[in-house]
N, C-alpha and C. Protein backbone atom coordinates (compact mmCIF):
# COMPACT_ATOMS: atom_id res chain seq x y z
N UNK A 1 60.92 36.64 -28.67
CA UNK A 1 60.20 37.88 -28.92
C UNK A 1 59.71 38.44 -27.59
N UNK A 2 60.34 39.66 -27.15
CA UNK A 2 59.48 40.31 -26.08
C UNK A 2 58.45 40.76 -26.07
N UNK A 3 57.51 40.69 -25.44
CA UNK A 3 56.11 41.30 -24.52
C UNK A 3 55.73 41.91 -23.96
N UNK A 4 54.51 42.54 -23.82
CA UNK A 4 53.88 43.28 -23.08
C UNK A 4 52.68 43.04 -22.71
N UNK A 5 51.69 42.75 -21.78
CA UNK A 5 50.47 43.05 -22.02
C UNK A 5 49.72 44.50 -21.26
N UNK A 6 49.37 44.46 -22.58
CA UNK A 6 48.64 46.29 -22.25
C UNK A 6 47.52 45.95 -21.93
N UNK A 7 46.92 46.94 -20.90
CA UNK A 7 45.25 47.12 -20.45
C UNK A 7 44.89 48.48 -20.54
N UNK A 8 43.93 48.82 -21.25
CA UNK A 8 43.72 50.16 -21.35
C UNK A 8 42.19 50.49 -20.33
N UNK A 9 42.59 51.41 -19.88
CA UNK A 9 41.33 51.64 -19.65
C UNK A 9 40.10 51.34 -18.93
N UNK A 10 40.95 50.37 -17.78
CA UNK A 10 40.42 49.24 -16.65
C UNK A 10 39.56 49.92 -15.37
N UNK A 11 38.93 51.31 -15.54
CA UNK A 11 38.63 51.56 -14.71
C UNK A 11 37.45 51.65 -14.06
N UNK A 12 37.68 52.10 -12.77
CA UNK A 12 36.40 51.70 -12.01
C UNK A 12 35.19 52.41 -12.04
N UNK A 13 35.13 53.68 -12.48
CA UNK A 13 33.99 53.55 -13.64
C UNK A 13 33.77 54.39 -14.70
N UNK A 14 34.46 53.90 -15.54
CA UNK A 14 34.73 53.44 -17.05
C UNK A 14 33.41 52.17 -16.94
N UNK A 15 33.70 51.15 -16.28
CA UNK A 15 33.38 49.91 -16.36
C UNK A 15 32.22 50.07 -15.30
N UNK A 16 32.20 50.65 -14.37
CA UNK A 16 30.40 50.68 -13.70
C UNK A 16 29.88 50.94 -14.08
N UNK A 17 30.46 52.17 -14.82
CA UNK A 17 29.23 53.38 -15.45
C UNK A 17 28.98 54.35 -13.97
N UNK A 18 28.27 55.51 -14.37
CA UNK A 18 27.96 56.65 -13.38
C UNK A 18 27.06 57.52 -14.10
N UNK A 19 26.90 58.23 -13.38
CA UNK A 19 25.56 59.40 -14.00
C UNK A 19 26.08 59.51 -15.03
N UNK A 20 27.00 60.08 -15.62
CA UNK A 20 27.17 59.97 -17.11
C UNK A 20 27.27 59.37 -17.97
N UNK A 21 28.12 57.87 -17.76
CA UNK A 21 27.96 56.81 -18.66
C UNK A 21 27.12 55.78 -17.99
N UNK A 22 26.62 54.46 -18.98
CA UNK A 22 26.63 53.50 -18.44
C UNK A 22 27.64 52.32 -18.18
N UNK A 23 27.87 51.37 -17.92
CA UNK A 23 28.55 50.62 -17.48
C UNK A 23 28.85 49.83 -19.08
N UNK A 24 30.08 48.90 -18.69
CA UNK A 24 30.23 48.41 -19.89
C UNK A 24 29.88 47.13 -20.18
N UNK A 25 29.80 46.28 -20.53
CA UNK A 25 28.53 45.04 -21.45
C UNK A 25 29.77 44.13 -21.23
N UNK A 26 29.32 42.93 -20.44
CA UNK A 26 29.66 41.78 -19.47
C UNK A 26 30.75 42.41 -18.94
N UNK A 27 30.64 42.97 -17.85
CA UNK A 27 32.13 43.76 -16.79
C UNK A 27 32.40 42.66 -16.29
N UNK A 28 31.56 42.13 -15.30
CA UNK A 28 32.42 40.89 -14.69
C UNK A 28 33.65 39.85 -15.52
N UNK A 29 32.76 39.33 -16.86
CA UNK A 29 33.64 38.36 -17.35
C UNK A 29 34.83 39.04 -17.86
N UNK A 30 34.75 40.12 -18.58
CA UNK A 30 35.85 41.40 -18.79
C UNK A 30 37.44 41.63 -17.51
N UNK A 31 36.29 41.61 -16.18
CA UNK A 31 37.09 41.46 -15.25
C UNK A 31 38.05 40.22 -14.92
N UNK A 32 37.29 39.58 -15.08
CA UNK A 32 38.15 37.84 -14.90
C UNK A 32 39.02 37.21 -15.98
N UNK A 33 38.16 37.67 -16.86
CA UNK A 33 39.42 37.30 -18.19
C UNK A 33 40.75 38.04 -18.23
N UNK A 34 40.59 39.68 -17.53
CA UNK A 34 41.51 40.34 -17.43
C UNK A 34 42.75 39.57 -16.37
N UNK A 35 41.78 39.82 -15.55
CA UNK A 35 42.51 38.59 -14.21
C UNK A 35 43.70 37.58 -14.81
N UNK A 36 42.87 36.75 -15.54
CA UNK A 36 43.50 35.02 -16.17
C UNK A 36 44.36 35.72 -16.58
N UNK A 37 44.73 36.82 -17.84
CA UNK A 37 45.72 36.73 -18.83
C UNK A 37 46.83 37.61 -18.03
N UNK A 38 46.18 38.46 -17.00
CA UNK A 38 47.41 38.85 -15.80
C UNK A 38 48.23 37.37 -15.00
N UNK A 39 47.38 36.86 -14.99
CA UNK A 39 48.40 35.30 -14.07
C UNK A 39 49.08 34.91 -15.07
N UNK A 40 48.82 34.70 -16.72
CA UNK A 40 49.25 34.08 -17.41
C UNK A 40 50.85 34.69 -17.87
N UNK A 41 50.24 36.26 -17.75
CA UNK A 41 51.54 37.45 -18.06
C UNK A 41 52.59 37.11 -16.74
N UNK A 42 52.12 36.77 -15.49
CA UNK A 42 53.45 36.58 -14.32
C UNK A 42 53.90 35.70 -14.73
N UNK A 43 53.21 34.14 -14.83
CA UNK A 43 53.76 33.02 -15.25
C UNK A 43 54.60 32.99 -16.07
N UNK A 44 54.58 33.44 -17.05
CA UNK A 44 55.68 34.01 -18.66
C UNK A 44 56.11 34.98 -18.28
N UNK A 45 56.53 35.70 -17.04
CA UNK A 45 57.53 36.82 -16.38
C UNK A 45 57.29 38.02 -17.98
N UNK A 46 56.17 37.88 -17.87
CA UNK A 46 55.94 39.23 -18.98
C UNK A 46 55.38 40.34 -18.36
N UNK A 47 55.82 41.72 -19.31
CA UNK A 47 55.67 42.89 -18.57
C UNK A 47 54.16 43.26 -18.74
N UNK A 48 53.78 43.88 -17.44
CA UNK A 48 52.20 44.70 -17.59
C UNK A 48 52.38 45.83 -17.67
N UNK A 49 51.45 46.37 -18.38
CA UNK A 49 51.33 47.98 -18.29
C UNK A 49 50.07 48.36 -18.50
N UNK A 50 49.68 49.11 -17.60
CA UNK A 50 48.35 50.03 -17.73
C UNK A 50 48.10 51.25 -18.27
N UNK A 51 47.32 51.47 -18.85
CA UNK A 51 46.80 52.59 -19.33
C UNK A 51 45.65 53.32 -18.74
N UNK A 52 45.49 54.61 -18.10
CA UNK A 52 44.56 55.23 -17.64
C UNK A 52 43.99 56.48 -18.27
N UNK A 53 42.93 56.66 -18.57
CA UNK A 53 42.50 57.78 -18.94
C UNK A 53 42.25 58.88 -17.80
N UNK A 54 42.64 60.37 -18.14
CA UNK A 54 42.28 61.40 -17.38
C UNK A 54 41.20 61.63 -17.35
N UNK A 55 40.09 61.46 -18.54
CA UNK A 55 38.80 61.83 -18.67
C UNK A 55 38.35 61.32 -17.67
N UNK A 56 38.51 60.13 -17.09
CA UNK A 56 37.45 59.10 -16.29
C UNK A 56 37.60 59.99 -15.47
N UNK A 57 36.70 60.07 -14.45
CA UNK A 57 36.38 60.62 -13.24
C UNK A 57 37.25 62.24 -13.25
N UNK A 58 37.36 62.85 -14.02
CA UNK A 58 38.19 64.02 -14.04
C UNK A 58 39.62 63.95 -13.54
N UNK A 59 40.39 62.45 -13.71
CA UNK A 59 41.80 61.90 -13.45
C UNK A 59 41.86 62.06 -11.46
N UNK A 60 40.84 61.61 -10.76
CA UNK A 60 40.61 61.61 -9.41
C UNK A 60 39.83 60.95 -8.89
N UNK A 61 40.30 60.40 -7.93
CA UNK A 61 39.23 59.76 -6.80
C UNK A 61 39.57 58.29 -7.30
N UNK A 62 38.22 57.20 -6.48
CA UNK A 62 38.51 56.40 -6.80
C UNK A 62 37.97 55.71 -8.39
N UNK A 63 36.90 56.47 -8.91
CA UNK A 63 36.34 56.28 -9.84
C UNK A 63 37.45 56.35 -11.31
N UNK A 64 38.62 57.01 -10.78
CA UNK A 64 39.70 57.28 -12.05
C UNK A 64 41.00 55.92 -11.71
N UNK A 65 40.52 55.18 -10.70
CA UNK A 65 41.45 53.70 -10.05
C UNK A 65 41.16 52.96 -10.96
N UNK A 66 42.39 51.83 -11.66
CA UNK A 66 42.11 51.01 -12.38
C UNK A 66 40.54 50.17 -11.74
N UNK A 67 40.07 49.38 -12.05
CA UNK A 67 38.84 48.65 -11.06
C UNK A 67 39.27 47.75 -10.29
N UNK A 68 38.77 47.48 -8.95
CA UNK A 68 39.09 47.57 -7.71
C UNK A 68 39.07 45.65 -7.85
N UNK A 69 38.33 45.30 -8.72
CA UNK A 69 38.59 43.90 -8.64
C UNK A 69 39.42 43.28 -9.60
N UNK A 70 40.72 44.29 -10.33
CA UNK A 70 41.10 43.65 -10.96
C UNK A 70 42.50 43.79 -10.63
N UNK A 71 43.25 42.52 -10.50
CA UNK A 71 44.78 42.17 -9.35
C UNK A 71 45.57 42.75 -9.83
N UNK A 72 46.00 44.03 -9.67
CA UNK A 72 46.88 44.75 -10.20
C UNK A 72 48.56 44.38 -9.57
N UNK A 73 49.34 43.84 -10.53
CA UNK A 73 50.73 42.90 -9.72
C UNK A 73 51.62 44.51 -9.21
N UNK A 74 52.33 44.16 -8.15
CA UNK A 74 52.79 45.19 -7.68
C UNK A 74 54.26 45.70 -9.00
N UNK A 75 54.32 44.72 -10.08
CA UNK A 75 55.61 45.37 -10.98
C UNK A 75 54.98 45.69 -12.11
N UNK A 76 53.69 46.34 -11.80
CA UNK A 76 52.88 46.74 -13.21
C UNK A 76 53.11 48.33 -13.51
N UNK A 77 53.44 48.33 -14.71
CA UNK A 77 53.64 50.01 -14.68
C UNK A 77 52.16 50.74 -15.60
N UNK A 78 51.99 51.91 -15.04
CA UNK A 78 51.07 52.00 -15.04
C UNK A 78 51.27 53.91 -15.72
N UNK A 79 50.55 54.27 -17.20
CA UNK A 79 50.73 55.50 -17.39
C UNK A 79 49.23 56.17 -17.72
N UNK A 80 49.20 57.24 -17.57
CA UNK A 80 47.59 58.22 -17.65
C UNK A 80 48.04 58.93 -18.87
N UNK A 81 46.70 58.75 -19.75
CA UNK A 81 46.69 59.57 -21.07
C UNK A 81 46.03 60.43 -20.67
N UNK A 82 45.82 61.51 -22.69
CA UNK A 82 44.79 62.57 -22.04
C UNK A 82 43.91 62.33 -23.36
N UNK A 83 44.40 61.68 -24.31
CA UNK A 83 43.58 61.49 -25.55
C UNK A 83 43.27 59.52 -25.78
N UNK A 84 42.53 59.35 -27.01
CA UNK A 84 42.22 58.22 -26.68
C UNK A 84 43.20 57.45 -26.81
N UNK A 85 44.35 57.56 -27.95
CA UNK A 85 45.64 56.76 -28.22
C UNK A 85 46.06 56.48 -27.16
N UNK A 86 46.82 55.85 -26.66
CA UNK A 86 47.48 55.29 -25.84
C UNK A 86 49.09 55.51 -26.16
N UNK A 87 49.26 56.24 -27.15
CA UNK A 87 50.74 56.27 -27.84
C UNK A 87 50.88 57.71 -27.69
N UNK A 88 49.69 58.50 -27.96
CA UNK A 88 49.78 59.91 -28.32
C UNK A 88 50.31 60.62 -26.62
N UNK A 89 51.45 61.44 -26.59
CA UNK A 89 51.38 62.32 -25.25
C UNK A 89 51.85 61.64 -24.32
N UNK A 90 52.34 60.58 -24.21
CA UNK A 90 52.63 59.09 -23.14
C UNK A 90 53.97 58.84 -23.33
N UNK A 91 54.23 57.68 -22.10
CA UNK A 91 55.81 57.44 -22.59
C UNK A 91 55.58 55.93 -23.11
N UNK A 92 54.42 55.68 -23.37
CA UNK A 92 54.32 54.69 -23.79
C UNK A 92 55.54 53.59 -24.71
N UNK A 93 55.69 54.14 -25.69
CA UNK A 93 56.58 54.04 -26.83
C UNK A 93 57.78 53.96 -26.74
N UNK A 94 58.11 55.24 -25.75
CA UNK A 94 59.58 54.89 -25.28
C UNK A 94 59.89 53.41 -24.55
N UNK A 95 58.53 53.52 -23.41
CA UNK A 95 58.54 52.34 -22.72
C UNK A 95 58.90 51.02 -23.26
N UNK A 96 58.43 50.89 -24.19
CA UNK A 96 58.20 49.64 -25.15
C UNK A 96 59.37 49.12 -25.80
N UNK A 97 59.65 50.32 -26.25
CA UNK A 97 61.03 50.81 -27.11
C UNK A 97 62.23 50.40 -26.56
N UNK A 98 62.54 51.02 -25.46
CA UNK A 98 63.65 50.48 -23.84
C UNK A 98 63.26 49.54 -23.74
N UNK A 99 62.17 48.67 -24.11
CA UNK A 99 61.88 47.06 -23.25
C UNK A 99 62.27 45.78 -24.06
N UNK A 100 62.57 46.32 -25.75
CA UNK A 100 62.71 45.55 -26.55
C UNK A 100 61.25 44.97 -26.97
N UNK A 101 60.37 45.37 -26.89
CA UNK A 101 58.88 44.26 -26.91
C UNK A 101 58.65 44.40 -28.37
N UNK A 102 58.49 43.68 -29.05
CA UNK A 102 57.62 43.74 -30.43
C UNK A 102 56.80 42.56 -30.47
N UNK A 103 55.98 42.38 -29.26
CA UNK A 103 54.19 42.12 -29.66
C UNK A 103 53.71 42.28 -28.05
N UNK A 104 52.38 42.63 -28.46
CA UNK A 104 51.87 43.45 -27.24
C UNK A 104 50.49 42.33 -27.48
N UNK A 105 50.24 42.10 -25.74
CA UNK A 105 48.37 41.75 -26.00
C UNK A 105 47.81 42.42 -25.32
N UNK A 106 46.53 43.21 -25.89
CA UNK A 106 45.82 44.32 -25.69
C UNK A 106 44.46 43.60 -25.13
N UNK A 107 43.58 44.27 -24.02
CA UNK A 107 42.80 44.32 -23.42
C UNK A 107 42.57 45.47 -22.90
N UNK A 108 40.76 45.80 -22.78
CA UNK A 108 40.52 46.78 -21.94
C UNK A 108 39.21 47.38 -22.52
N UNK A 109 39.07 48.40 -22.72
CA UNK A 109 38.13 49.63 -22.94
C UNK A 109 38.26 50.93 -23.25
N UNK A 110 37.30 51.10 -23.98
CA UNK A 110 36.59 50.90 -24.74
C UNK A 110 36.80 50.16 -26.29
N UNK A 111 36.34 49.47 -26.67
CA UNK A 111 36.41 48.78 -27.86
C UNK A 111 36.71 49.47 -29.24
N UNK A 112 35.57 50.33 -29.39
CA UNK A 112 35.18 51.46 -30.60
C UNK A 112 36.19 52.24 -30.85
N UNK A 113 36.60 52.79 -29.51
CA UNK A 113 37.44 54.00 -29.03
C UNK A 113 39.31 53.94 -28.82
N UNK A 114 39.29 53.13 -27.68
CA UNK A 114 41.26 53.19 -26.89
C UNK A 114 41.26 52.15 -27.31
N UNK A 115 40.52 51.04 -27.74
CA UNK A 115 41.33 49.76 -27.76
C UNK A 115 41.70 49.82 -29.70
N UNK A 116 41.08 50.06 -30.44
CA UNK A 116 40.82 50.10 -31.75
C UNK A 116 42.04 51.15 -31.97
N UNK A 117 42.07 51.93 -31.43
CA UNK A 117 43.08 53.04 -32.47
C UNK A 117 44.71 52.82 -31.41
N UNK A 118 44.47 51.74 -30.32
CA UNK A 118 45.70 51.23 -29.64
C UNK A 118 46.45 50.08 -30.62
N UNK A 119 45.20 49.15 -30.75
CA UNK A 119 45.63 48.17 -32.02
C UNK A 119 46.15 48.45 -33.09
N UNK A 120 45.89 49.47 -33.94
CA UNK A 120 46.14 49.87 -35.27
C UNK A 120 46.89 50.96 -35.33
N UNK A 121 47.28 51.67 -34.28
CA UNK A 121 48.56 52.71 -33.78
C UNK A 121 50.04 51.63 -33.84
N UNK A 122 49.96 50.60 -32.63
CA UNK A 122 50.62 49.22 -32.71
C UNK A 122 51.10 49.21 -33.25
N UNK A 123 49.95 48.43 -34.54
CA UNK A 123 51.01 47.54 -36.27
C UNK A 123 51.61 48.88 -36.90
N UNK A 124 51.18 50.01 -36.71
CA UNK A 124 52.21 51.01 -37.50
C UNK A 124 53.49 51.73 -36.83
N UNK A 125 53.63 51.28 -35.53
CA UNK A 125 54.79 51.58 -35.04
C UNK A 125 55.12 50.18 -34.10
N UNK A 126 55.35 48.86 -35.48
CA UNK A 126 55.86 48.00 -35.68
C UNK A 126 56.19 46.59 -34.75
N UNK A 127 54.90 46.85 -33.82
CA UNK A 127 54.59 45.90 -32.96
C UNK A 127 53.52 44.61 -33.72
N UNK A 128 53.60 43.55 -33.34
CA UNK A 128 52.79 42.67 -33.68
C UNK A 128 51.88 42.93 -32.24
N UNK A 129 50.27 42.23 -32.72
CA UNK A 129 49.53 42.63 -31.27
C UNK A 129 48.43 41.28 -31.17
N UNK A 130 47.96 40.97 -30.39
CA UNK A 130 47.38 40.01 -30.38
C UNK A 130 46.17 40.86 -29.22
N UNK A 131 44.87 41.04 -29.87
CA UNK A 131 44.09 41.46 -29.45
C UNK A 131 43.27 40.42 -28.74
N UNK A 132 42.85 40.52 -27.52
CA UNK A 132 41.98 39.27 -26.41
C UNK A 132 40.93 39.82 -26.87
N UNK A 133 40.08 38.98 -27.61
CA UNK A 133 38.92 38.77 -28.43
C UNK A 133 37.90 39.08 -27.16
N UNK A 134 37.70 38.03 -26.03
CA UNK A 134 37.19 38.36 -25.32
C UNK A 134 37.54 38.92 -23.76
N UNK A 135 38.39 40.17 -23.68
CA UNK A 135 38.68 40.85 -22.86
C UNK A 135 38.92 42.17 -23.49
N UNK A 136 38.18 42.76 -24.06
CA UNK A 136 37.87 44.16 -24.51
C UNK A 136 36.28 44.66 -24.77
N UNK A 137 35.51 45.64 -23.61
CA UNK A 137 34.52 45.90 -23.69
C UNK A 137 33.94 46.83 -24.51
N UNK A 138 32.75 47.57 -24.03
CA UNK A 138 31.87 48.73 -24.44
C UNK A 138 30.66 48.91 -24.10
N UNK A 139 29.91 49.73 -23.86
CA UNK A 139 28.85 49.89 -23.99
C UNK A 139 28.00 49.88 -25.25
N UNK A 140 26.24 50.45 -24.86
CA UNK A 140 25.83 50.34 -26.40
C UNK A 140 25.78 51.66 -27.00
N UNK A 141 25.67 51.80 -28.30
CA UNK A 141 26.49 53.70 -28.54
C UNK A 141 24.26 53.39 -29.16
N UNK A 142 24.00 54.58 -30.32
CA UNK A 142 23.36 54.62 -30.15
C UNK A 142 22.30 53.76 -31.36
N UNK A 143 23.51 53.32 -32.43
CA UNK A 143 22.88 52.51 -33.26
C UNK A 143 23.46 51.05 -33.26
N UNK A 144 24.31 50.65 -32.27
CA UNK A 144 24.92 49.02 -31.88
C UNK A 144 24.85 49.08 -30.82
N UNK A 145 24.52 47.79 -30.39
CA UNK A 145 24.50 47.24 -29.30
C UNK A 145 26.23 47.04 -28.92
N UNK A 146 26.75 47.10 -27.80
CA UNK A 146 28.25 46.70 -27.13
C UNK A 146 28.42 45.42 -28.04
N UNK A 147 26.96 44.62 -27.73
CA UNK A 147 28.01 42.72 -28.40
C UNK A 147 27.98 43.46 -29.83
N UNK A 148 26.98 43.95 -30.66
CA UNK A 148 27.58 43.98 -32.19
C UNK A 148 29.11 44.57 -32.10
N UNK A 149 29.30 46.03 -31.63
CA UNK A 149 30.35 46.39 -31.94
C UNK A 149 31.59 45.79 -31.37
N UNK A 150 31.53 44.49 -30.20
CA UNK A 150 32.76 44.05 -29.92
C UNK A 150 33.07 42.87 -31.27
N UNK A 151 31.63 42.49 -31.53
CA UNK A 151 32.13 41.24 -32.46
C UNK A 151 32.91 41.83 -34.28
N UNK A 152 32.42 42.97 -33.89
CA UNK A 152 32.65 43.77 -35.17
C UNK A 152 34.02 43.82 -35.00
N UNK A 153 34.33 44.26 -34.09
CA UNK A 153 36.25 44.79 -34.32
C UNK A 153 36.97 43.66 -33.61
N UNK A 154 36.12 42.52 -33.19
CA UNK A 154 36.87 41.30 -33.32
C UNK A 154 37.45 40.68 -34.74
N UNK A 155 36.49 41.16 -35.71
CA UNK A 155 36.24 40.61 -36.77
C UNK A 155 36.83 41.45 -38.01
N UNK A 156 37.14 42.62 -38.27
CA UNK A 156 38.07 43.52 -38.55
C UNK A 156 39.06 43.93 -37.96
N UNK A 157 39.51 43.58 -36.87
CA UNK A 157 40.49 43.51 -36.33
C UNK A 157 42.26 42.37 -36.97
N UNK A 158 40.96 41.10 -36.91
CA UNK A 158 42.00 40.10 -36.87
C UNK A 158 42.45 40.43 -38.34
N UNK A 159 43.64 39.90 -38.47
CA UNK A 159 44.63 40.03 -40.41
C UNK A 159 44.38 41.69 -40.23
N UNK A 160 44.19 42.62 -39.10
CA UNK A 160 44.68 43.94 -39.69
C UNK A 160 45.92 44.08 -39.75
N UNK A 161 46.62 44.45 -40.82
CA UNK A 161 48.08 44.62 -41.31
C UNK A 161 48.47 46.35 -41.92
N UNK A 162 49.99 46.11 -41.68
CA UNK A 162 50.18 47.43 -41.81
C UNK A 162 51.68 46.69 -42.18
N UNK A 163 52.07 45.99 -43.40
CA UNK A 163 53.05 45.40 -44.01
C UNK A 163 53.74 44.73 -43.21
N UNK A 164 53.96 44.91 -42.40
CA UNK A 164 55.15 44.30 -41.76
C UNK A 164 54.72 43.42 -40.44
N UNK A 165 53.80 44.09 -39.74
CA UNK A 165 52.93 43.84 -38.60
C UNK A 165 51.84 44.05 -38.83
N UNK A 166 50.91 42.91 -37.93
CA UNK A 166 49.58 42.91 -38.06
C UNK A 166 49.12 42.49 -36.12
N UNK A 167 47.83 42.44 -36.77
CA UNK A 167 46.73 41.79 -35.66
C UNK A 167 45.83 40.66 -35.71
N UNK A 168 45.96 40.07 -34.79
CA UNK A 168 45.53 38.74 -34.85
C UNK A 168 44.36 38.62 -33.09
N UNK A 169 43.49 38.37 -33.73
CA UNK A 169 42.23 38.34 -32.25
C UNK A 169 42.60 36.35 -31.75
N UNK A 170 42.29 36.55 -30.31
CA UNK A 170 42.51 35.60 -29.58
C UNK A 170 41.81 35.83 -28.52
N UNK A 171 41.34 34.27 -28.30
CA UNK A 171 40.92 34.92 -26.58
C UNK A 171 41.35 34.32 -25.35
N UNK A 172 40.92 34.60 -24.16
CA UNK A 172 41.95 34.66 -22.95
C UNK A 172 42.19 32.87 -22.95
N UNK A 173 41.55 32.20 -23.06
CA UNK A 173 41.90 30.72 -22.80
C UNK A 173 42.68 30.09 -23.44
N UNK A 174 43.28 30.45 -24.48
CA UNK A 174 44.02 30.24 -25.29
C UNK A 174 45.29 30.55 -25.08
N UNK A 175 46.96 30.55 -25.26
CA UNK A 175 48.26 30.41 -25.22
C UNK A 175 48.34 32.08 -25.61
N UNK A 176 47.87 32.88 -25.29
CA UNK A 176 48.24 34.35 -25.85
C UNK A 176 49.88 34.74 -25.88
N UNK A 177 50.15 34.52 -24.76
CA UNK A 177 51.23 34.77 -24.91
C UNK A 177 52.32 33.98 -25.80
N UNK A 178 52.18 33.42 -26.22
CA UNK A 178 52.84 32.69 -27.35
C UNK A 178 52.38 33.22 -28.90
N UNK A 179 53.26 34.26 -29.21
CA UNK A 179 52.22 34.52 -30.50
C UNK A 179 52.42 33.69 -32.12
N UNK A 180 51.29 33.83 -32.35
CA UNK A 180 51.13 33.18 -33.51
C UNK A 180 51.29 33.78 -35.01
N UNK A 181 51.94 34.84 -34.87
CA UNK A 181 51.96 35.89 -36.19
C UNK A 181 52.37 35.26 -37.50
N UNK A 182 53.92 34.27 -36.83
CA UNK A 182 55.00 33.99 -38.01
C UNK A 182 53.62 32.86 -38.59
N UNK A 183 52.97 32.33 -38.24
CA UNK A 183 52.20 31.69 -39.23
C UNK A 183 51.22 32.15 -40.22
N UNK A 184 51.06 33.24 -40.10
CA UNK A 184 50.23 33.98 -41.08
C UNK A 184 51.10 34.51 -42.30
N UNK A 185 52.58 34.98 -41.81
CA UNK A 185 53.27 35.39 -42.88
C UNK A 185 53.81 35.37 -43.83
């Protein structure tokens, strides 16, 4: 089964925060876990791909750079949205599509937002996905705290199905790249 691991949304501040937002809720470990499952993706010669939003920093400077501490491999491909999907407006799909991949592991930011409607976009255009439980952030909105709402769509996340394909939460220490779908089915 081919692979991908997607990162949405890794940026540098997305994840500091700036006069307009705040920063997102444990960045560092966010950062490092991102890190691990990038070594884990070379090791298994699996493909990376990034996802960038235009919104961040008005798609400029360095504030719209994936984040500066996170090892971006020089065969990572890397595409800029303009909405939160990651599918919508992108060549995402094609990408995927040409690559043969049917299961993707997703990381990144925002939780609520790009990572949630990346996951469940996914299982309906027939990817299996294995969401890194703990390598997807957020901030706090104004009635959850970041940890409620990450544990929340950890937790509605996993067995989300869409008949054929689903989602299954995992986290970085664990064999991600080896997925575990056919046992649920």
């Amino acid at each position: 089964m081919k692979q991908t691991l997607l990162i949405i949304d890794a940026q540098q501040d997305l994840m500091e925060g700036n006069n307009e937002e705040q920063g997102v809720f444990e960045k560092q470990k966010i950062i490092n876990n991102i890190n691990t499952v990038i070594e884990k993706a070379i090791n298994e010669s699996i493909s990376i791909v990034f996802m960038r939003d235009l919104d961040v920093s008005n798609g400029e400077g360095t504030g719209f750079q994936i984040h500066k501490d996170i090892k971006v491999p020089s065969t990572a491909f890397i595409f800029d949205k303009s909405a939160t999907n990651s599918f919508y407006g992108t060549s995402l799909q094609k990408h995927l599509s040409r690559n043969n991949v049917e299961h993707l592991v997703i990381m990144g930011c925002k939780t609520e937002h790009c990572i949630d409607i990346a996951v469940r976009t996914a299982t309906i255009n027939h990817f299996d996905v294995t969401l890194v439980g703990d390598g997807h952030s957020t901030s706090d909105s104004k009635n959850l705290t970041a940890q409620q709402i990450i544990l929340h769509h950890n937790e509605t996340l996993h067995g989300h199905y869409n008949v054929d394909n689903f989602s299954i939460v995992r986290n970085s220490n664990e064999d991600l790249i080896k997925p575990e779908h056919n046992k649920y089915r």
